[in-house]
C-alpha atoms as a PDB file:
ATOM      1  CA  UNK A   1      89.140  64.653 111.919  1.00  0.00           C
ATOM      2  CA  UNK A   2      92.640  64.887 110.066  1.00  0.00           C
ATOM      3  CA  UNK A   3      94.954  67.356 110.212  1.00  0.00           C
ATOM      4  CA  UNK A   4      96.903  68.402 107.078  1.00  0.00           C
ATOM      5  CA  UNK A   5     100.409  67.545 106.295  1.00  0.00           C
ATOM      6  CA  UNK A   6     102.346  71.383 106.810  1.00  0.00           C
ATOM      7  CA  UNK A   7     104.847  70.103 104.512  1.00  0.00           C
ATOM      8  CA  UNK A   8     102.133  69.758 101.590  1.00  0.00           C
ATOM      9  CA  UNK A   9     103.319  71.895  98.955  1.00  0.00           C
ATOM     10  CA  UNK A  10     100.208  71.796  97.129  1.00  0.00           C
ATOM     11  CA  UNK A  11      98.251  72.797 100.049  1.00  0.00           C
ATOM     12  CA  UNK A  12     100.696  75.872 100.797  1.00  0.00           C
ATOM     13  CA  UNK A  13     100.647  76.765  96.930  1.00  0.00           C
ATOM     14  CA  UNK A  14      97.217  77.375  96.783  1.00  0.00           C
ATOM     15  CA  UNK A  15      97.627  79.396 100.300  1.00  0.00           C
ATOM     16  CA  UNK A  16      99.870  81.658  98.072  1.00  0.00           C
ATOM     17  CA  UNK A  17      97.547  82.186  95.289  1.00  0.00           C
ATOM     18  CA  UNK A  18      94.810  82.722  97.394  1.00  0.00           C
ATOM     19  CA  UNK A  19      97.001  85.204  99.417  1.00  0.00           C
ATOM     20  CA  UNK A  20      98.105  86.717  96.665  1.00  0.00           C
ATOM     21  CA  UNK A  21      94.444  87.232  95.166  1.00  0.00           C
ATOM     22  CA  UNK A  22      93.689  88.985  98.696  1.00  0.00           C
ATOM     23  CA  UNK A  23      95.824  90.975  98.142  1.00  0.00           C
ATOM     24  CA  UNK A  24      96.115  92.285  94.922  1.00  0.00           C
ATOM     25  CA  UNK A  25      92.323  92.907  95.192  1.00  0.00           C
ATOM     26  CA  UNK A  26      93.110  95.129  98.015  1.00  0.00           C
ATOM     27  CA  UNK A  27      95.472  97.550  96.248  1.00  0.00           C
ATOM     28  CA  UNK A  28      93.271  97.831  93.526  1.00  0.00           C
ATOM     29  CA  UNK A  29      90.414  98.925  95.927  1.00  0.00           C
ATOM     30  CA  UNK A  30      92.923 101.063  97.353  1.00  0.00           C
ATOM     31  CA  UNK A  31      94.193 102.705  94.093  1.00  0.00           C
ATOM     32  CA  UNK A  32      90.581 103.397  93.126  1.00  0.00           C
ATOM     33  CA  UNK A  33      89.537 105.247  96.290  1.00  0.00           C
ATOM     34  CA  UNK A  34      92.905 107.101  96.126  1.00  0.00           C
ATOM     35  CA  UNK A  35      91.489 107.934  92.549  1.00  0.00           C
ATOM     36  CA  UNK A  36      88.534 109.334  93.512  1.00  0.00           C
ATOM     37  CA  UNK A  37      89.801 111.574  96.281  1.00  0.00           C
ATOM     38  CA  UNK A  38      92.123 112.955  94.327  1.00  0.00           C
ATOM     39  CA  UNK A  39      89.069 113.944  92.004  1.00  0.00           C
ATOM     40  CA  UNK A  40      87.355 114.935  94.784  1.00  0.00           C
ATOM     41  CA  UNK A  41      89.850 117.013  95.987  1.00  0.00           C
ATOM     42  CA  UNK A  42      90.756 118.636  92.291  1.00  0.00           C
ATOM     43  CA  UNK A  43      87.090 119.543  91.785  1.00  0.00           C
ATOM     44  CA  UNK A  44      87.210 121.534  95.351  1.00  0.00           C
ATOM     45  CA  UNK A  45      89.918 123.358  93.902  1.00  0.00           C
ATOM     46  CA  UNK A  46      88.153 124.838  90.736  1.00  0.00           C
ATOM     47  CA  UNK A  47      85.558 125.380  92.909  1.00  0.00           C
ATOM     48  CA  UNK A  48      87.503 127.562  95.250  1.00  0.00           C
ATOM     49  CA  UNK A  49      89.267 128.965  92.152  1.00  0.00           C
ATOM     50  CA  UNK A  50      85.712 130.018  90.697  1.00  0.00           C
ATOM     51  CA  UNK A  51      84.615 131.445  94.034  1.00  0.00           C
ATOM     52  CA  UNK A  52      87.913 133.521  94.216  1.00  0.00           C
ATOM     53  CA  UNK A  53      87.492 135.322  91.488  1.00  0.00           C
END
Protein backbone atom coordinates (compact mmCIF):
# COMPACT_ATOMS: atom_id res chain seq x y z
CA UNK A 1 0.00 0.00 0.00
CA UNK A 2 1.47 3.58 -0.87
CA UNK A 3 0.63 6.59 0.43
CA UNK A 4 0.46 9.71 -1.79
CA UNK A 5 2.96 12.43 -1.94
CA UNK A 6 0.80 15.66 -0.03
CA UNK A 7 2.97 17.85 -1.93
CA UNK A 8 1.54 16.44 -5.39
CA UNK A 9 0.10 19.28 -7.05
CA UNK A 10 -1.64 17.30 -9.50
CA UNK A 11 -3.23 15.21 -6.96
CA UNK A 12 -4.45 18.42 -4.91
CA UNK A 13 -5.62 20.07 -8.32
CA UNK A 14 -7.96 17.61 -9.10
CA UNK A 15 -9.10 17.74 -5.18
CA UNK A 16 -10.04 21.38 -6.18
CA UNK A 17 -11.99 20.65 -9.19
CA UNK A 18 -13.68 17.97 -7.71
CA UNK A 19 -14.41 20.27 -4.67
CA UNK A 20 -15.38 22.80 -6.62
CA UNK A 21 -17.89 20.54 -8.74
CA UNK A 22 -19.42 19.59 -5.15
CA UNK A 23 -20.02 22.46 -4.67
CA UNK A 24 -21.29 24.38 -7.29
CA UNK A 25 -23.80 21.49 -7.75
CA UNK A 26 -24.97 22.25 -4.35
CA UNK A 27 -25.94 25.91 -4.85
CA UNK A 28 -27.61 25.14 -7.84
CA UNK A 29 -29.81 22.54 -5.97
CA UNK A 30 -30.14 25.13 -3.50
CA UNK A 31 -31.18 28.02 -5.85
CA UNK A 32 -33.77 25.71 -7.42
CA UNK A 33 -35.56 24.69 -4.21
CA UNK A 34 -35.36 28.38 -3.12
CA UNK A 35 -37.17 28.79 -6.59
CA UNK A 36 -39.82 26.72 -6.01
CA UNK A 37 -40.76 27.91 -2.55
CA UNK A 38 -40.89 31.10 -3.49
CA UNK A 39 -43.57 29.84 -6.13
CA UNK A 40 -45.03 27.99 -3.66
CA UNK A 41 -45.35 30.62 -1.42
CA UNK A 42 -46.60 33.34 -4.27
CA UNK A 43 -49.36 30.95 -5.36
CA UNK A 44 -50.62 30.81 -1.47
CA UNK A 45 -50.87 34.36 -1.74
CA UNK A 46 -53.36 34.67 -4.75
CA UNK A 47 -54.98 32.09 -3.17
CA UNK A 48 -55.56 33.94 0.04
CA UNK A 49 -56.11 37.06 -2.11
CA UNK A 50 -59.02 35.14 -4.02
CA UNK A 51 -60.48 33.82 -0.78
CA UNK A 52 -60.46 37.43 0.68
CA UNK A 53 -62.48 38.84 -1.52
Amino acid sequence: MSNSNPNDTKLEQQRSESAKAALKGQTENNHTEDNEAAAERIADNLENAKEDK
